[in-house]
Protein backbone atom coordinates (compact mmCIF):
# COMPACT_ATOMS: atom_id res chain seq x y z
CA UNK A 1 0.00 0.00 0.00
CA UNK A 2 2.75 2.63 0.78
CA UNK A 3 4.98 1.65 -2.54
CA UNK A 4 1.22 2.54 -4.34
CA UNK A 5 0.74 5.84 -2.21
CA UNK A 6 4.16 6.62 -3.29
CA UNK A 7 3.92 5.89 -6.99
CA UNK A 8 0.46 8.21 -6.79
CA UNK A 9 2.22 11.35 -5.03
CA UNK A 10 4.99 11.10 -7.88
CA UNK A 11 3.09 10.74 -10.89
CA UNK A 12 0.95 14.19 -9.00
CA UNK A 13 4.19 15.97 -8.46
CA UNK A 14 5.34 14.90 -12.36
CA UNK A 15 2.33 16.61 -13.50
CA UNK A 16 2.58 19.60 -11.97
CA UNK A 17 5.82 20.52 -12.83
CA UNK A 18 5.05 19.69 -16.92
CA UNK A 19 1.94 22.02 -16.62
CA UNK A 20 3.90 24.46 -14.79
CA UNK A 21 6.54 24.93 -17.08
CA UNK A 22 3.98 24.81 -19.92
CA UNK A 23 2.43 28.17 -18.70
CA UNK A 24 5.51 29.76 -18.52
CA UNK A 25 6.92 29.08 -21.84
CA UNK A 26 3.12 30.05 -22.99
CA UNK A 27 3.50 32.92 -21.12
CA UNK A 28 6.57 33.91 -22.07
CA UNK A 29 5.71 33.73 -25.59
CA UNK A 30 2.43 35.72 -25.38
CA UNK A 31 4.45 38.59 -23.31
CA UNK A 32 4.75 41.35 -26.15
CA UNK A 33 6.75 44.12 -23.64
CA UNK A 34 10.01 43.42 -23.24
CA UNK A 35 12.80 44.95 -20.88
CA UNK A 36 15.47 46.13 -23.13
CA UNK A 37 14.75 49.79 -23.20
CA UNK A 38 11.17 48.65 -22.39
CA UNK A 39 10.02 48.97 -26.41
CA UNK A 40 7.60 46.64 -27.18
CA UNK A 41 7.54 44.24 -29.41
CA UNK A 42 4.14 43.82 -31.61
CA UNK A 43 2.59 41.41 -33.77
CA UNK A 44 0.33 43.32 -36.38
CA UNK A 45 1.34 45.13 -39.15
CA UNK A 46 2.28 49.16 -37.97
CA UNK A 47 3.43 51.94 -39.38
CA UNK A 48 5.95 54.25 -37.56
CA UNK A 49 5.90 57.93 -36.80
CA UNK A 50 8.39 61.01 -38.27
CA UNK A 51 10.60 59.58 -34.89
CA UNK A 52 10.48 55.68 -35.12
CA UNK A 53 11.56 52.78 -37.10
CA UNK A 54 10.06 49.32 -37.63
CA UNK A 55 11.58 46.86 -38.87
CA UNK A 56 9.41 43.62 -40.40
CA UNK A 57 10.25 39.79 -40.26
CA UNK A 58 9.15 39.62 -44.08
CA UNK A 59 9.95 41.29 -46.99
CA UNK A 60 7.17 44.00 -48.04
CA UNK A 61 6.67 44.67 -44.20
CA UNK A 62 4.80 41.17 -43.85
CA UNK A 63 4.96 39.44 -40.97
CA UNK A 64 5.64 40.08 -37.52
CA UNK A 65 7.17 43.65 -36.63
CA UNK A 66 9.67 45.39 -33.73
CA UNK A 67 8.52 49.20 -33.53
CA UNK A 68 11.53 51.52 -31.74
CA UNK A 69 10.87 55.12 -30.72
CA UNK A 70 13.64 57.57 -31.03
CA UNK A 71 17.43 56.65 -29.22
CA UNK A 72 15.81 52.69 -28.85
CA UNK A 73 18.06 49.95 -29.21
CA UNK A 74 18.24 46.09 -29.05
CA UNK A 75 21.74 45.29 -28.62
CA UNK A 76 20.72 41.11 -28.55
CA UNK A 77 17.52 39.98 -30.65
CA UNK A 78 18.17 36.63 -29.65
CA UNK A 79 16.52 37.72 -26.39
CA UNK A 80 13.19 38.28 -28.08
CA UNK A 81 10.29 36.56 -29.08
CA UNK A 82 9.00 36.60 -33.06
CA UNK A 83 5.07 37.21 -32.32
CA UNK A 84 3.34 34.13 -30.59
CA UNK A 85 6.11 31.68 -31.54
CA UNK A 86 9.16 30.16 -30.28
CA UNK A 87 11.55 31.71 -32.92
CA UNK A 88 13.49 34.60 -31.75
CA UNK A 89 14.43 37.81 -34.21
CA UNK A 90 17.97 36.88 -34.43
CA UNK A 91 18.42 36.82 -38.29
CA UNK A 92 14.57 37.38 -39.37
CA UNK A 93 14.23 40.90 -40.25
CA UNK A 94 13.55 41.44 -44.19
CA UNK A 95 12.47 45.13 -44.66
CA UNK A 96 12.06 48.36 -42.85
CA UNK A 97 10.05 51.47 -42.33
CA UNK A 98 12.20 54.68 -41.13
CA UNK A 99 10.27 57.74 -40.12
CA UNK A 100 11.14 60.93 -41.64
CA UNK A 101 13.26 62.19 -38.92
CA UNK A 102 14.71 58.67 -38.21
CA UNK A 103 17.86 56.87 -39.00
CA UNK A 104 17.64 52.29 -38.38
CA UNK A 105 21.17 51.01 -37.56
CA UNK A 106 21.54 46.97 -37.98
CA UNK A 107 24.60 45.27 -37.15
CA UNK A 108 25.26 41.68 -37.76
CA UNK A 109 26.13 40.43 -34.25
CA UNK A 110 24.68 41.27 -30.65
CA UNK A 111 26.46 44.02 -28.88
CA UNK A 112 27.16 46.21 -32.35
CA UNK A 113 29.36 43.06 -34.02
CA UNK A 114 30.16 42.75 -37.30
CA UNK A 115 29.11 44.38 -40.08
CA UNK A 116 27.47 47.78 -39.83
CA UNK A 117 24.20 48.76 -42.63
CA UNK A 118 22.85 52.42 -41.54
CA UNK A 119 19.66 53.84 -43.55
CA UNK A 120 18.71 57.41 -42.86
CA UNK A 121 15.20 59.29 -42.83
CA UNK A 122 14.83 61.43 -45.74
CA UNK A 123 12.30 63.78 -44.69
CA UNK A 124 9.96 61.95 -46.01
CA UNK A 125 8.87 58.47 -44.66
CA UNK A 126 10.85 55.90 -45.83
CA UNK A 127 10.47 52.12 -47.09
CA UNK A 128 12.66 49.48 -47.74
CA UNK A 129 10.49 47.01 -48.82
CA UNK A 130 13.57 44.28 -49.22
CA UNK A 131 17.42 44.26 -47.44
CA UNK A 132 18.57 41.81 -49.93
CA UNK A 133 19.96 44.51 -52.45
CA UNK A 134 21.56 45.97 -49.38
CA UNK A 135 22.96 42.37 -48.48
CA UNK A 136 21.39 42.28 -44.99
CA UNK A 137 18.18 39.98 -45.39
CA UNK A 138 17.61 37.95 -42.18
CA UNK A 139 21.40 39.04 -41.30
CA UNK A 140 20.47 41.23 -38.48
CA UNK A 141 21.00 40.29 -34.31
CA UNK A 142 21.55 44.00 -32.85
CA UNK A 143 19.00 47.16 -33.93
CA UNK A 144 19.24 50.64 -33.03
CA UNK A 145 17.40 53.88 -33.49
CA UNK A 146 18.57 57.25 -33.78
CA UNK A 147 16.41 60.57 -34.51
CA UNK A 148 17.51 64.02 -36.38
CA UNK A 149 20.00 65.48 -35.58
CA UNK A 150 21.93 62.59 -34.30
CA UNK A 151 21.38 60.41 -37.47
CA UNK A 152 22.71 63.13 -40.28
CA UNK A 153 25.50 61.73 -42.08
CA UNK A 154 29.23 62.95 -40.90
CA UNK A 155 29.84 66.62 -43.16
CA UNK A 156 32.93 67.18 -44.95
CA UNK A 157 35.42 69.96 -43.98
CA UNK A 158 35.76 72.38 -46.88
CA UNK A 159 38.91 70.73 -48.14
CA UNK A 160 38.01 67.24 -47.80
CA UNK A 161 35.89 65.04 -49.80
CA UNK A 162 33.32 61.71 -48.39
CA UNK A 163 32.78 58.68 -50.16
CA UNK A 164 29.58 57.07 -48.70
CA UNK A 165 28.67 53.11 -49.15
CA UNK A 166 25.27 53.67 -50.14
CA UNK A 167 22.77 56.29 -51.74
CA UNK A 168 21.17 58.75 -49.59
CA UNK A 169 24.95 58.77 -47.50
CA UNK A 170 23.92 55.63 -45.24
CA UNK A 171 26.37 52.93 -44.62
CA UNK A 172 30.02 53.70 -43.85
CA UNK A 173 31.98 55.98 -45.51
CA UNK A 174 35.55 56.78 -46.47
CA UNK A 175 36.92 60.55 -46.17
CA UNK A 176 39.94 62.19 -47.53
CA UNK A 177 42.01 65.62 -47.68
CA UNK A 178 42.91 67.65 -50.61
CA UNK A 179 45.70 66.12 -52.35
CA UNK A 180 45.03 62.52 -51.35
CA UNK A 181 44.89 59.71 -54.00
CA UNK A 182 43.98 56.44 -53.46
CA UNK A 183 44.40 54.54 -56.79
CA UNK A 184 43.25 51.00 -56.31
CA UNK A 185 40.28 50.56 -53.95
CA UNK A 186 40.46 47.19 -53.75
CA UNK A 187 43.43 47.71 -51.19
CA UNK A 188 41.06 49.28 -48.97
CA UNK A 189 39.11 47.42 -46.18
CA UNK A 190 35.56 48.33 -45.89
CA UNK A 191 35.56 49.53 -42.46
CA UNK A 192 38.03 46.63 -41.44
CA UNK A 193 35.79 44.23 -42.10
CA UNK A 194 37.68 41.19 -43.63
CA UNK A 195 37.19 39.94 -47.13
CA UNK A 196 35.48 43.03 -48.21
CA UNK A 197 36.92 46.28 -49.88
CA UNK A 198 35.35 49.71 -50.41
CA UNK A 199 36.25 48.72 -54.55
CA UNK A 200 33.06 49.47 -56.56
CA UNK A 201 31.01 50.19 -53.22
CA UNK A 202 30.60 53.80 -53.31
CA UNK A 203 27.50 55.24 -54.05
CA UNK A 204 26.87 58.66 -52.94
CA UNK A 205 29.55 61.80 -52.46
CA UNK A 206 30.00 64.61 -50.69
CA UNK A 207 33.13 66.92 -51.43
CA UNK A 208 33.59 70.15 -49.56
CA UNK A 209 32.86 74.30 -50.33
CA UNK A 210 36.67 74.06 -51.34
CA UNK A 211 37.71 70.94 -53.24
CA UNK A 212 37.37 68.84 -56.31
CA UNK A 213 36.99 64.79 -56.51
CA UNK A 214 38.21 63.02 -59.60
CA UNK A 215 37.15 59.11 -60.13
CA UNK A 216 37.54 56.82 -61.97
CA UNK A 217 35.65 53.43 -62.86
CA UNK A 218 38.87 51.21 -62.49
CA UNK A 219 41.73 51.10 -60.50
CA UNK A 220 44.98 52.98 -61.64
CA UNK A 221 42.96 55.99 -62.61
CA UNK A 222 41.96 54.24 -65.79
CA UNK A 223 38.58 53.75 -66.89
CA UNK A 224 35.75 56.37 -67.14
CA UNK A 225 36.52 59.32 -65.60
CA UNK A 226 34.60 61.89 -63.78
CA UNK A 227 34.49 65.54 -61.44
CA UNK A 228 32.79 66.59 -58.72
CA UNK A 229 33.53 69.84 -57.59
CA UNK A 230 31.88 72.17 -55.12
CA UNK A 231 31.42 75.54 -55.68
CA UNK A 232 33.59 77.86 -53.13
CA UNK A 233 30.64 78.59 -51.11
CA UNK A 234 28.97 74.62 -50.27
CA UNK A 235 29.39 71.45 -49.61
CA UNK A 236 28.14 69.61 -52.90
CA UNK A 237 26.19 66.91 -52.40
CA UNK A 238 25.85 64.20 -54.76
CA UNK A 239 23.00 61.29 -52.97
CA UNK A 240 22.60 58.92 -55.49
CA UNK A 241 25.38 58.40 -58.56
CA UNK A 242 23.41 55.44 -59.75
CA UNK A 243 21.46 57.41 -62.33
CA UNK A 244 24.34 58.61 -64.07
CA UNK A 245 26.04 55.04 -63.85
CA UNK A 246 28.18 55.10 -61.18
CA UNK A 247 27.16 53.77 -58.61
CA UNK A 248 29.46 50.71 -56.87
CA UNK A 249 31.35 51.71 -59.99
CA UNK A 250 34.51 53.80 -58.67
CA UNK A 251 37.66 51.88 -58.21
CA UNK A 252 39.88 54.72 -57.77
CA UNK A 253 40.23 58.57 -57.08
CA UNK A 254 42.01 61.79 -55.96
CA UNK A 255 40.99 65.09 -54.34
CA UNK A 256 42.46 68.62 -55.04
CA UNK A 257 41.22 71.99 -54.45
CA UNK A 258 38.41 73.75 -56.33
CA UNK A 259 39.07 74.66 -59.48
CA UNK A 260 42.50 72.58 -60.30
CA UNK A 261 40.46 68.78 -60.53
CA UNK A 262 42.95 66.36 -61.15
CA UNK A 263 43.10 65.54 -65.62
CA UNK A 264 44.85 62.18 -64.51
């Protein structure tokens, strides 16, 4: 009789323990606040204001969604939840919404790891309906969120021109004095990452009130060749050089001052 009592209490004491871990993984999977900045994470389709960005597990902004208000920032997405399932966000975010005052900063790795993509408000709300022509579908594990003025893109000094990664100035970007050449890009890590180069990765400029860039499409200063000079007073800005077909086309350039653009 006591060896049955016995087998009784621990089949009771078994099957309490199953249904209590049961409600907490259910719990913990219906929670949608979280404790990293406390910014929630949501389930329904949203669209952000002029100060947020959301970022969407599908491409198209299908899917499940993280919403962060301005200065928010998940440094580990493994941490979280993807809706009402036991998948976390490390790796599943495939397009983006970026307010108009707003700037989303993915990096590869938790705790700002690996490689960097930054993509800026525009004054305008902004969609990015896919990250795969940016090469960071499902690639990102730490998010961040950064509102005007902190997200404008780094100006150049009057005699100095930038070379940014991307259109609109997002990504990184590579600066340089008057009288600086670099003639083969390809020698050039793309912010130290390894295996990559900033060769035919630059797609937006921005040269200073007081100098003159001079590309070229391949390295050695050979190739197509082309100016971009400010005008004495400005910065000039150049956002996009993809409709005049250079963009990730420049393998090499120099910088001298206004008015004296380098002929080779």
């Amino acid at each position: 009789m006591k060896n049955y009592l016995l087998r009784i209490a621990a089949v009771i004491v078994t099957a309490v323990i199953i249904f209590g871990i049961t409600q907490l993984v259910n719990a913990r999977k219906m929670n949608a606040t979280f404790t990293d900045k406390d910014i929630p994470v949501a389930v329904q389709p949203f669209v952000p204001n002029a100060n947020q960005v959301c970022f969407y597990e599908h491409e198209n902004f299908g899917g499940s969604y993280i919403c962060l208000p301005s200065n928010g920032e998940y440094v580990d997405l493994g941490r979280f939840f993807v809706g009402n399932t036991n998948k976390n966000w490390h790796d599943k975010i495939s397009s983006v919404i970026i307010g108009a005052n707003a700037c989303a900063i993915m990096y590869e790795h938790p705790n700002g790891g690996g490689y960097c993509l930054t993509l800026r408000g525009t004054g305008s709300e902004r969609r990015i309906n896919k990250l795969s022509p940016w090469g960071f579908n499902d690639k990102a594990s730490h998010i961040k969120s950064l509102a005007s003025p902190d997200n404008l893109p780094k100006e150049p000094a009057s005699n100095q021109a930038f070379f940014y990664e991307h259109a609109n100035y997002d990504g990184y970007y590579i600066g340089l004095s008057i009288d600086r050449d670099i003639n083969d890009l390809t020698t050039y890590a793309l912010n130290g990452v390894s295996g990559t180069s900033w060769n035919d990765k630059i797609s937006s400029i921005k040269v200073g009130s007081q100098a003159c860039a001079t590309t070229w499409t391949n390295t050695n200063y050979g190739g197509s060749r082309n100016f971009f000079e400010a005008n004495g007073s400005n910065t000039a800005n150049y956002p996009d050089l993809g409709p005049a077909g250079l963009g990730d086309k420049i393998s090499s350039f120099k910088i001298r001052m206004r008015g004296n653009c380098s002929l080779r």
